[in-house]
N, C-alpha and C. Protein backbone atom coordinates (compact mmCIF):
# COMPACT_ATOMS: atom_id res chain seq x y z
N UNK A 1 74.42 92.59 62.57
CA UNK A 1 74.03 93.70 63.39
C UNK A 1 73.41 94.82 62.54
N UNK A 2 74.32 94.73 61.69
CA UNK A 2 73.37 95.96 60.61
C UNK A 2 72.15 96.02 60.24
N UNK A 3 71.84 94.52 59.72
CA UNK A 3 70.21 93.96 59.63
C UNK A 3 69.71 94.88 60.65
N UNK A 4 69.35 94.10 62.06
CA UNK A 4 68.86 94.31 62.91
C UNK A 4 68.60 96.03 62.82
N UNK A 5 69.59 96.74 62.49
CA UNK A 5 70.04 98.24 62.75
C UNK A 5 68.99 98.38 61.41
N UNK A 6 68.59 97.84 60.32
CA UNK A 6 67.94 98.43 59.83
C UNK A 6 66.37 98.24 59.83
N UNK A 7 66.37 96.87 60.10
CA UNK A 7 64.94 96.69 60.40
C UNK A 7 64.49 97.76 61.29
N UNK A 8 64.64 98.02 62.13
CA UNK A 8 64.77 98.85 63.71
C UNK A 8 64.19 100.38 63.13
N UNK A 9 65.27 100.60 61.47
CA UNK A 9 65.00 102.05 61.40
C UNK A 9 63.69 102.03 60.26
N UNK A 10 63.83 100.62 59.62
CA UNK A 10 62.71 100.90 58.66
C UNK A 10 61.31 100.97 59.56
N UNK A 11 61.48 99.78 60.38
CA UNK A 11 60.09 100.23 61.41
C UNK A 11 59.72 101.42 61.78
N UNK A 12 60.91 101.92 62.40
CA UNK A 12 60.42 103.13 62.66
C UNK A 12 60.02 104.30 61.72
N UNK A 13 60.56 104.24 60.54
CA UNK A 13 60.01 104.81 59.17
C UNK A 13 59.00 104.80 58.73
N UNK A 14 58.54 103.43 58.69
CA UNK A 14 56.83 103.21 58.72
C UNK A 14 55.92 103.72 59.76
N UNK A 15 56.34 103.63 60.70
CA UNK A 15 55.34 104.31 62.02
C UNK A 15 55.26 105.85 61.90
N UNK A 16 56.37 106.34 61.23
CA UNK A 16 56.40 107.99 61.41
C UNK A 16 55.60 108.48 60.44
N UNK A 17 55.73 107.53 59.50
CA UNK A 17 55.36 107.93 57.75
C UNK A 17 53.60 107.43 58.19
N UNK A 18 53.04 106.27 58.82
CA UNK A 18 51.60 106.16 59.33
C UNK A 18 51.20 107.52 60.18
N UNK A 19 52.27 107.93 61.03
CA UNK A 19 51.63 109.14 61.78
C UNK A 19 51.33 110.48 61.07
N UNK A 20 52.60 110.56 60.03
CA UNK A 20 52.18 111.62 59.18
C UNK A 20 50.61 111.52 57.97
N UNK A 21 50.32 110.51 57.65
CA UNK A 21 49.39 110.36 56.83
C UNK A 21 48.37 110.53 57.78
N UNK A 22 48.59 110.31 59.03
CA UNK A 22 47.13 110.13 59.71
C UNK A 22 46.89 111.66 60.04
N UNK A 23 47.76 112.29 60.89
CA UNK A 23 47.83 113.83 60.51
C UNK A 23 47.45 114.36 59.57
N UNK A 24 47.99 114.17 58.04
CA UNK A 24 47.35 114.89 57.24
C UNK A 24 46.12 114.66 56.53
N UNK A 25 45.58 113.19 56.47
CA UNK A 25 43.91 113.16 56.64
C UNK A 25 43.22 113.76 57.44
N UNK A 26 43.67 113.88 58.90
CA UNK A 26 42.58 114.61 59.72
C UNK A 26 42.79 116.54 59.54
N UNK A 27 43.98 116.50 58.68
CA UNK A 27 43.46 118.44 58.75
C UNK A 27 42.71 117.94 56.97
N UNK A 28 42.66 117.26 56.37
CA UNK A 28 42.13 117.06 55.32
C UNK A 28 40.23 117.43 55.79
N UNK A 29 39.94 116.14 56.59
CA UNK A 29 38.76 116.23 56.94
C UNK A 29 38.22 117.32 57.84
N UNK A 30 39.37 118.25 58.88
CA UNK A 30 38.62 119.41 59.42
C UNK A 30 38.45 120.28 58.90
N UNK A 31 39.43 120.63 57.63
CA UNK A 31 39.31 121.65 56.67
C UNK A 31 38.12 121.43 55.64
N UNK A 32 37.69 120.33 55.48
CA UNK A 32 36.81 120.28 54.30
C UNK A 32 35.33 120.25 55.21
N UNK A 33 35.24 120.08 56.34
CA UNK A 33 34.12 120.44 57.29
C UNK A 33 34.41 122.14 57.81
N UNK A 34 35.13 122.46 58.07
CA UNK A 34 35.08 124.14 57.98
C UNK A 34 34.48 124.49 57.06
N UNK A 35 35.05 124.49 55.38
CA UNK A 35 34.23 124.65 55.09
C UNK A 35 32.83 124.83 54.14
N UNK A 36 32.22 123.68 54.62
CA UNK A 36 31.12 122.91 54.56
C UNK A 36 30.76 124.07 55.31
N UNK A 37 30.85 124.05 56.63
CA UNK A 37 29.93 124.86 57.91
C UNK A 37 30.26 126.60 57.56
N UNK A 38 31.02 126.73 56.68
CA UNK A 38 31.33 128.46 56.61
C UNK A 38 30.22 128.56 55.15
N UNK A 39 30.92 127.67 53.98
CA UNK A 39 30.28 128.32 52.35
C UNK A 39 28.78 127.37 52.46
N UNK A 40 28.78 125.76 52.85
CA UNK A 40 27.53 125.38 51.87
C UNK A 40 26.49 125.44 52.88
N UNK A 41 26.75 125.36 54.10
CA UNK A 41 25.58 125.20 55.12
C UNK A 41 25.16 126.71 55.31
N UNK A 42 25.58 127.84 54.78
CA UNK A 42 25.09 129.28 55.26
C UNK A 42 23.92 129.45 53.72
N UNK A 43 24.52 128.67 52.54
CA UNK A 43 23.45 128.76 51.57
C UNK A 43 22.34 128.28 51.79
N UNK A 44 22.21 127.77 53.19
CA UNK A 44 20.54 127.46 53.15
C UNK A 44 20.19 128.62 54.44
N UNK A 45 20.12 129.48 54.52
CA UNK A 45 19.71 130.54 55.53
C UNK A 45 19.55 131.51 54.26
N UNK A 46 18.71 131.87 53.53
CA UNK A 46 18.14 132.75 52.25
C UNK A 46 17.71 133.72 52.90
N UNK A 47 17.21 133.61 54.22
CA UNK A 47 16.56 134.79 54.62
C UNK A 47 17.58 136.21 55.36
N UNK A 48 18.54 136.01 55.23
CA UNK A 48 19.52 136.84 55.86
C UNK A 48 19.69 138.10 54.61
N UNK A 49 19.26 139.34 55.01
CA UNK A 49 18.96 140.26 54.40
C UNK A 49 19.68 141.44 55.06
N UNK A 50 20.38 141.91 54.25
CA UNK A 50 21.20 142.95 55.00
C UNK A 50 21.34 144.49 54.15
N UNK A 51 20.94 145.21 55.00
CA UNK A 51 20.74 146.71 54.06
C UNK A 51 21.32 147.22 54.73
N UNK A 52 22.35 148.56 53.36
CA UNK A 52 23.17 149.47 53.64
C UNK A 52 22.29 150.96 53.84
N UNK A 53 23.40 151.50 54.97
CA UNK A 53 22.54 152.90 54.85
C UNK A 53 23.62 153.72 54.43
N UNK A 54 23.12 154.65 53.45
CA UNK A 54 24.38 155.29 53.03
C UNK A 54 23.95 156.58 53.04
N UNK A 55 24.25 157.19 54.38
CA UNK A 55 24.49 158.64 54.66
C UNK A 55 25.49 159.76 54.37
N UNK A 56 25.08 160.82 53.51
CA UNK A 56 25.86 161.66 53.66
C UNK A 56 25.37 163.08 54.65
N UNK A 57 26.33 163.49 54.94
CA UNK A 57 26.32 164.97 55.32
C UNK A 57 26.90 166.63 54.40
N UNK A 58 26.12 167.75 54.86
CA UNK A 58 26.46 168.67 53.92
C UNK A 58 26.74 169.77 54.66
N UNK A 59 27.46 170.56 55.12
CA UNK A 59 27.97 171.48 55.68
C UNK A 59 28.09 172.85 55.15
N UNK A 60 27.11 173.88 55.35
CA UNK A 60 27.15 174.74 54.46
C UNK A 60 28.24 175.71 55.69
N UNK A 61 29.07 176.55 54.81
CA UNK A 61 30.38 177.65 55.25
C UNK A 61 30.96 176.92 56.63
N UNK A 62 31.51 175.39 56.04
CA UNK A 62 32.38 174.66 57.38
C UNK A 62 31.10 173.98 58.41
N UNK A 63 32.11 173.27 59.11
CA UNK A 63 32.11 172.65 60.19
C UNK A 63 32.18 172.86 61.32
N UNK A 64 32.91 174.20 61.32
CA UNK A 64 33.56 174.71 63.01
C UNK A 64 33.10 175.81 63.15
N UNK A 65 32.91 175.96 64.57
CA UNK A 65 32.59 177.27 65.15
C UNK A 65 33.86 177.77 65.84
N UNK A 66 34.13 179.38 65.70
CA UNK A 66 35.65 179.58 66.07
C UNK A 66 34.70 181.15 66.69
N UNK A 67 35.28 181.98 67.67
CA UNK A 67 34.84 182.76 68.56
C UNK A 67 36.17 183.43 69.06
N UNK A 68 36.35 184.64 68.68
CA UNK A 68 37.82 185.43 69.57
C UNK A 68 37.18 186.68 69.96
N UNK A 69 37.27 187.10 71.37
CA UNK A 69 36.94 188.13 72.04
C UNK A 69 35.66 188.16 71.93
N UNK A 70 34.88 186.99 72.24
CA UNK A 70 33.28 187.42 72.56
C UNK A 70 32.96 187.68 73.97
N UNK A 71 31.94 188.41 73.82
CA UNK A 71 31.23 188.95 74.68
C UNK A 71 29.86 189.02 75.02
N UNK A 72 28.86 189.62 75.72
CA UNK A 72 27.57 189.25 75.75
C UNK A 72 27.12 189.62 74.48
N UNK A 73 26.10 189.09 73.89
CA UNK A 73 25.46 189.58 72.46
C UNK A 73 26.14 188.90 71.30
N UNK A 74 27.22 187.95 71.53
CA UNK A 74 28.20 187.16 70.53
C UNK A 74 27.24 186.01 70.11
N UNK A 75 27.25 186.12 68.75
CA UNK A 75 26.19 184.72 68.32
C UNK A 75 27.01 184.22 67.03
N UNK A 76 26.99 183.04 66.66
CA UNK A 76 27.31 182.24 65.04
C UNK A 76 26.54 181.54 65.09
N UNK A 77 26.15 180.76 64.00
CA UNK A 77 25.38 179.89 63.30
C UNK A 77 25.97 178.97 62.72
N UNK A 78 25.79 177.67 62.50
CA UNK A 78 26.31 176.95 60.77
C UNK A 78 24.90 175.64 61.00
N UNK A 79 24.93 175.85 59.17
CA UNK A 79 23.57 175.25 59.08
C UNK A 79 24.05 173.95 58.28
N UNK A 80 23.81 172.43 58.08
CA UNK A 80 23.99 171.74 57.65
C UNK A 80 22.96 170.50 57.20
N UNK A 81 23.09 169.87 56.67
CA UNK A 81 22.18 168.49 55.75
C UNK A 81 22.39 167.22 56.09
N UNK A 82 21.92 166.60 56.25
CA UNK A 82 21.84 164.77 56.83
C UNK A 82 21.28 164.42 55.82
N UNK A 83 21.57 163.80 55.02
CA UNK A 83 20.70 162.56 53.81
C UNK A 83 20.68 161.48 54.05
N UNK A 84 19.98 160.68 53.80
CA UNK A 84 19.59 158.86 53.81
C UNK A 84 19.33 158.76 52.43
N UNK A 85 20.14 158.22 51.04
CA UNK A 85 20.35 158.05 50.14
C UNK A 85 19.92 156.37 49.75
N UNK A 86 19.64 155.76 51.40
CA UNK A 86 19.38 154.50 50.69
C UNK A 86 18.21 154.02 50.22
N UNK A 87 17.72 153.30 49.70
CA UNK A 87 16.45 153.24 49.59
C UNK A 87 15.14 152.39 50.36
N UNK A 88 16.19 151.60 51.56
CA UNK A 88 15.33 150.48 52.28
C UNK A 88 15.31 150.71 53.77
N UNK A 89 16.96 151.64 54.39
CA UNK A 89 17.40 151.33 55.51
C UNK A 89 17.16 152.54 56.16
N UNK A 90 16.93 152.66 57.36
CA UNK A 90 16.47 153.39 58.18
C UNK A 90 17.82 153.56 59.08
N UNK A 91 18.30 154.95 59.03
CA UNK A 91 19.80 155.32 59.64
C UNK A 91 19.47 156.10 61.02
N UNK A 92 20.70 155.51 61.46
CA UNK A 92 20.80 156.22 63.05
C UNK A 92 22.23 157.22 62.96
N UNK A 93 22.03 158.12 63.73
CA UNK A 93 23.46 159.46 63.54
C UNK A 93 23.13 160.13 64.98
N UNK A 94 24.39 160.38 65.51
CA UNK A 94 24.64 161.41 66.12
C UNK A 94 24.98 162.36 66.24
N UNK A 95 24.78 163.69 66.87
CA UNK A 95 25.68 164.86 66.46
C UNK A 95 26.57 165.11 67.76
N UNK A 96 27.76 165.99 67.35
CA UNK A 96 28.86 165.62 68.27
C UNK A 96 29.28 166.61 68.50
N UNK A 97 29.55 167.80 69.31
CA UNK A 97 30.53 168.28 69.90
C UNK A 97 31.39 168.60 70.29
N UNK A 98 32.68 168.38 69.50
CA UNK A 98 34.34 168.23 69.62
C UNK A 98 34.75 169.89 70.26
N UNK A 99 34.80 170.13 71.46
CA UNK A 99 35.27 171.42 71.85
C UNK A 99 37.12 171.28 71.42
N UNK A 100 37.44 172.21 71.08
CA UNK A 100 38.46 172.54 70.96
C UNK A 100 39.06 173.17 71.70
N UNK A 101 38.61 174.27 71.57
CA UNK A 101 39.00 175.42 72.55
C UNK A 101 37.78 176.04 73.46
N UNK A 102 37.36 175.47 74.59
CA UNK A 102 36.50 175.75 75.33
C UNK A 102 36.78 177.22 75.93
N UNK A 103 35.29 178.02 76.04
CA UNK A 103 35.68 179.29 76.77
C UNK A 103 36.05 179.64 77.82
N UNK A 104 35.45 178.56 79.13
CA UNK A 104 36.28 178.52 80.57
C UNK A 104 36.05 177.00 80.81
N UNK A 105 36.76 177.04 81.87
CA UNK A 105 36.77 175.67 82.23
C UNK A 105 35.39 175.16 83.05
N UNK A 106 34.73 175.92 83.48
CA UNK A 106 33.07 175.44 83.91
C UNK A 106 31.86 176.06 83.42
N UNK A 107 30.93 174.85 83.04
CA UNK A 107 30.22 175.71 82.47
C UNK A 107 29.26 176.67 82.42
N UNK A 108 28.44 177.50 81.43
CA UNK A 108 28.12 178.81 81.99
C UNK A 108 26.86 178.61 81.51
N UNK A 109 25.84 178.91 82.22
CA UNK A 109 24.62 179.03 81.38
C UNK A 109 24.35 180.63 81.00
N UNK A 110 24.95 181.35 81.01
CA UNK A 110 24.61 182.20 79.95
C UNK A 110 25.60 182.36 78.55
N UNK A 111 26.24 181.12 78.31
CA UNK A 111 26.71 180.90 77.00
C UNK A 111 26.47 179.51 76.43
N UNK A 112 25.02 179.51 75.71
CA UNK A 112 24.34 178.52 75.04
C UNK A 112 24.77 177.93 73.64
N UNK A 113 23.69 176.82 73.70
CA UNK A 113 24.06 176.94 71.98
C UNK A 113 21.72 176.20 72.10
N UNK A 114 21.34 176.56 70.67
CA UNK A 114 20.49 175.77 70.34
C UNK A 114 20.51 175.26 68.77
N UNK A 115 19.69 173.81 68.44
CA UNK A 115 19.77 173.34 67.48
C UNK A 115 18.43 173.01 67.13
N UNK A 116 17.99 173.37 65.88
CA UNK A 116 16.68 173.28 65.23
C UNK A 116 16.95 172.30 64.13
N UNK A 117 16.49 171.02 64.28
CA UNK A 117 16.07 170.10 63.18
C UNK A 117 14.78 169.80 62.39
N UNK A 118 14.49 170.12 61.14
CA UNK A 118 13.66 169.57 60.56
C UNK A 118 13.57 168.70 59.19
N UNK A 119 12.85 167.73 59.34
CA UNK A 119 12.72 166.57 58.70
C UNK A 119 11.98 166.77 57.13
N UNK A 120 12.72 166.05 55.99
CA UNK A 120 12.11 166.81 54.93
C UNK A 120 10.78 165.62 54.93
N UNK A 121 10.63 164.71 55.07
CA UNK A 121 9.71 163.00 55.57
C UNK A 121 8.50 163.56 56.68
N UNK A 122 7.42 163.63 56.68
CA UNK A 122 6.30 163.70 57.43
C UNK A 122 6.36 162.08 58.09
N UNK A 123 7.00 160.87 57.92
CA UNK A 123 7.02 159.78 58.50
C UNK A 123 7.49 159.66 59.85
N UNK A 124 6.47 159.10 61.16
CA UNK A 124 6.81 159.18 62.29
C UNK A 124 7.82 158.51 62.78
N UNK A 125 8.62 157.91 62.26
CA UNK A 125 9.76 157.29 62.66
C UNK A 125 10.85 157.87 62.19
N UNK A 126 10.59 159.23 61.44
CA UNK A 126 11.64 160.19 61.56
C UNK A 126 11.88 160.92 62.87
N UNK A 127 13.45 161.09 63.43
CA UNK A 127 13.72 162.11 64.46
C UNK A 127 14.62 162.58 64.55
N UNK A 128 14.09 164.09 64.76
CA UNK A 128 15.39 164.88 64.88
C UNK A 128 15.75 165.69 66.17
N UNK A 129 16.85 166.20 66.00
CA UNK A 129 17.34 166.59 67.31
C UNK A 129 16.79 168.26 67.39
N UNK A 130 15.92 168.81 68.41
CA UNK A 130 15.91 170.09 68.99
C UNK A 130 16.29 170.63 70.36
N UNK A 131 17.18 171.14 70.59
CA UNK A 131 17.42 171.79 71.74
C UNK A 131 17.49 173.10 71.55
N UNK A 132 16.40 173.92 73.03
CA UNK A 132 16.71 175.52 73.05
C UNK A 132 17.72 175.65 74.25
N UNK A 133 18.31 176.34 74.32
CA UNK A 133 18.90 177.69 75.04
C UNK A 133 19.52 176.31 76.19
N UNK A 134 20.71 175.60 75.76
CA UNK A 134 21.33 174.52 76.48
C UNK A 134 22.73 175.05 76.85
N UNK A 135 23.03 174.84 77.94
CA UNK A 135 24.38 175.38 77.73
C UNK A 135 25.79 174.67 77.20
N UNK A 136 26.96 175.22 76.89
CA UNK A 136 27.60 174.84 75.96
C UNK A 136 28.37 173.86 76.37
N UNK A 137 28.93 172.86 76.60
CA UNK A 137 29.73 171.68 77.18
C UNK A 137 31.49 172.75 77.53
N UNK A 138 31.72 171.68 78.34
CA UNK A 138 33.14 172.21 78.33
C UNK A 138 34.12 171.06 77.51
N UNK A 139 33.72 169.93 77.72
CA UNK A 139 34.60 169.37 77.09
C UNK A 139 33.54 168.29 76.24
N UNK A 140 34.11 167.37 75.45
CA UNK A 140 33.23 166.85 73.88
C UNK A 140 32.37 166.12 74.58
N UNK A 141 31.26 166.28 73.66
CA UNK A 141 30.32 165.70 74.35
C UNK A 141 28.95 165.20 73.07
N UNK A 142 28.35 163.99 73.24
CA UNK A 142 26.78 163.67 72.38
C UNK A 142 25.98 164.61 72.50
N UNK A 143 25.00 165.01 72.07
CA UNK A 143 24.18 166.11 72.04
C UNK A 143 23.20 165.51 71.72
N UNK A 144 22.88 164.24 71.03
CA UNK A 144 21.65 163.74 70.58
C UNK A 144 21.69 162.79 69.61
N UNK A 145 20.65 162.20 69.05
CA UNK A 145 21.07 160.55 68.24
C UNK A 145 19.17 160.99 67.35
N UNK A 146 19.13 160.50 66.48
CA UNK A 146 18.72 160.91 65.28
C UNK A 146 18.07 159.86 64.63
N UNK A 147 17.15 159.70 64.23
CA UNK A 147 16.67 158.80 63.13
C UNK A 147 16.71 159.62 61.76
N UNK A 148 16.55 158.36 60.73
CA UNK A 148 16.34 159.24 59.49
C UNK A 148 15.76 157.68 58.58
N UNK A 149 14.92 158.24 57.75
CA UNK A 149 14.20 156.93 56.98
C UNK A 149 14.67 157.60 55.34
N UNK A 150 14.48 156.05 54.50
CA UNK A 150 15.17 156.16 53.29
C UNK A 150 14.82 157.40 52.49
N UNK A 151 15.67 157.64 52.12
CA UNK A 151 15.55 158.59 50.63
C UNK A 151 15.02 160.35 51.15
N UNK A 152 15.80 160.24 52.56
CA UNK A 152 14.70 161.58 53.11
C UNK A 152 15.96 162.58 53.80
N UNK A 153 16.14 163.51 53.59
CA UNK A 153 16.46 164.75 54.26
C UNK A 153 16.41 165.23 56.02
N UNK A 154 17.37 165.58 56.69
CA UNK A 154 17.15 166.07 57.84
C UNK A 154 18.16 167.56 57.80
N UNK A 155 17.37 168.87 57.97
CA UNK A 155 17.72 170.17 58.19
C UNK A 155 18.01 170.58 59.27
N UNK A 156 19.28 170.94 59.55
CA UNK A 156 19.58 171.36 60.90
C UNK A 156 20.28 173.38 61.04
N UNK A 157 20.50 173.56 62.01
CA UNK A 157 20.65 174.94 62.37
C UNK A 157 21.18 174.91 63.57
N UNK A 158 22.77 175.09 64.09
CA UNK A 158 23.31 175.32 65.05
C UNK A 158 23.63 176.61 65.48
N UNK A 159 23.37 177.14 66.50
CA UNK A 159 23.75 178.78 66.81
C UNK A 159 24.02 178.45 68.78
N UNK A 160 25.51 179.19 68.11
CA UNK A 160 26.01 179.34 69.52
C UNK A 160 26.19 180.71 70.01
N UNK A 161 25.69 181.15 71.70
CA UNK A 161 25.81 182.68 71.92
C UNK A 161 26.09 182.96 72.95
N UNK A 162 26.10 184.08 73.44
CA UNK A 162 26.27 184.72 75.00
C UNK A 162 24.74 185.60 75.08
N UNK A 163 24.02 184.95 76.11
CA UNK A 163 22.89 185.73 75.76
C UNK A 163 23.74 187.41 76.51
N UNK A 164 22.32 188.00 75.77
CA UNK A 164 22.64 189.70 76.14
C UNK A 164 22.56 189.94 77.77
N UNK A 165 21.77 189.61 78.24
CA UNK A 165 21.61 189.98 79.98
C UNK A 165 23.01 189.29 80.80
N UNK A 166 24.03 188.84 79.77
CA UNK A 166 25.26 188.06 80.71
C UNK A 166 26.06 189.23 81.03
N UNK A 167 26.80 188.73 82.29
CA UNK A 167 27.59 189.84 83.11
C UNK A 167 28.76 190.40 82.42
N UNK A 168 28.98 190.94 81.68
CA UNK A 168 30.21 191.44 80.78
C UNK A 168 31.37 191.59 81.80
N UNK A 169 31.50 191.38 82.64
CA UNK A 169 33.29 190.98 83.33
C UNK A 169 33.48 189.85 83.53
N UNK A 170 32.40 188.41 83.09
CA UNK A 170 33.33 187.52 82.63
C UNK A 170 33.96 187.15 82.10
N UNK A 171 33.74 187.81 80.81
CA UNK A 171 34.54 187.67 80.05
C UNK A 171 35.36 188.67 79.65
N UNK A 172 36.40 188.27 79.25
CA UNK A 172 37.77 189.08 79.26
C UNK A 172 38.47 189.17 77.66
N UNK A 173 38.79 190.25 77.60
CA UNK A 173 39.30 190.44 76.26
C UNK A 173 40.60 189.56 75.84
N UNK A 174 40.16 188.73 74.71
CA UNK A 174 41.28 187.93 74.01
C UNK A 174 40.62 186.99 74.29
N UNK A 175 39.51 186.43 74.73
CA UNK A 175 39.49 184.94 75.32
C UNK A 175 38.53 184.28 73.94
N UNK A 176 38.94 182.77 73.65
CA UNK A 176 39.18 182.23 72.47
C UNK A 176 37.70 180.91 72.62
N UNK A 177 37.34 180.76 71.62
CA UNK A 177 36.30 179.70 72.01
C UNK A 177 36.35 178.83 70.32
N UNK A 178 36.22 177.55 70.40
CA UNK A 178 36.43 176.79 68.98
C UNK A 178 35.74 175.47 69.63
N UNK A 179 34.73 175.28 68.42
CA UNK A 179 33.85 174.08 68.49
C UNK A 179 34.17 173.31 67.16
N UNK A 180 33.92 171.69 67.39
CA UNK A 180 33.75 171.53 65.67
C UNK A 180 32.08 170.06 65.62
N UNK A 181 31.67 170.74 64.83
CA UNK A 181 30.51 170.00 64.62
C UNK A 181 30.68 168.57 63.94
N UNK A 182 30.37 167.41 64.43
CA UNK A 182 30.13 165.95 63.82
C UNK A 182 29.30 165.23 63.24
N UNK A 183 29.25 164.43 62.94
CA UNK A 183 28.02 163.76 62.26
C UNK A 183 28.44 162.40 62.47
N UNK A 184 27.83 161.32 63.30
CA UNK A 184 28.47 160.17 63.50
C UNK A 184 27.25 159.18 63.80
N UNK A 185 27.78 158.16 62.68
CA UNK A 185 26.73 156.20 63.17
C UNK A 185 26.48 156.59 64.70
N UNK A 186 25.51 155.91 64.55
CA UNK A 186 24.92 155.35 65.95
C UNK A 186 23.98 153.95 65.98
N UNK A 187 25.15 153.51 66.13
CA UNK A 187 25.31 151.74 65.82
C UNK A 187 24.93 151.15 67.59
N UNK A 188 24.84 151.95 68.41
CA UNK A 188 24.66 151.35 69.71
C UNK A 188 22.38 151.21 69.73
N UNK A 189 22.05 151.88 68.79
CA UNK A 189 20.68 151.54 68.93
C UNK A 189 19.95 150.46 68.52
């Protein structure tokens, strides 16, 4: 009986020990076709060319616009730099709007902001963002999207205000206003 009892288990030893080898040849062969199809078959596509754009920004006296107790005739400025440092790639940027502390909750057109961009590149596929006399968002918001070509400069000038002809009892003493200026990819173009 024992015989029998062992034949029984060696068989089945062999069948388990065939299933395992056959298992581990086939992740043998899907792994060594992965990759085949990831490292040696991408070395024949030579033409895949990929350029970095490496933008910085320059912020002259901050980032933020901060405003306590303005009134009609209230103006700030902050002026800042966009570079394209790369030498091939043609960059996309947005500028951004992060309200912080908004002045009311709807917005006012007699409290603007405008932005003057200019391009240090005479090349027409430079662009920059200009807006006059827009009014100010209440809550964050895009303002505009930007080209910039290699090795070239973009000059900007933000000024936010209450023009003078605004009704001076809207605004109320103590009331607080805080912006912060961005600089962000614009990878959706």
């Amino acid at each position: 009986m024992t015989k029998v009892k062992n034949t029984k288990v060696s068989k089945f030893n062999i069948v388990l020990y065939l299933i395992v080898l056959v298992c581990v040849f086939s992740m043998f062969l899907a792994t060594s076709y992965a990759y085949y199809k990831k490292v040696i078959d991408n070395k024949d596509n030579k033409d895949v060319n990929v350029k970095y754009v490496n933008i910085f920004t320059t912020f002259l006296n901050g980032d933020q616009i901060n405003g306590y107790n303005i009134k009609p005739g209230w103006e700030e400025s902050k002026e800042f730099i966009v570079e394209n440092f790369s030498d091939d790639a043609i960059g996309k940027y947005k500028i951004y709007f992060e309200i912080i502390t908004p002045l009311s909750n709807m917005s006012d057109e007699d409290f603007v902001y405008n932005i003057e961009g200019i391009s240090e590149s005479k090349d027409t596929s430079n662009e920059v963002i200009n807006k006059n006399e827009t009014p100010i968002p209440v809550l964050s918001k895009d303002i505009g999207s930007a080209t910039i070509t290699p090795n070239n400069s973009h000059s900007y000038k933000v000024t936010m205000k209450i023009k003078d002809t605004a009704d001076a009892t809207k605004y109320t003493s103590g009331n607080l206003f805080a912006v912060k200026i961005k600089i962000v990819n614009d990878l959706a173009r």
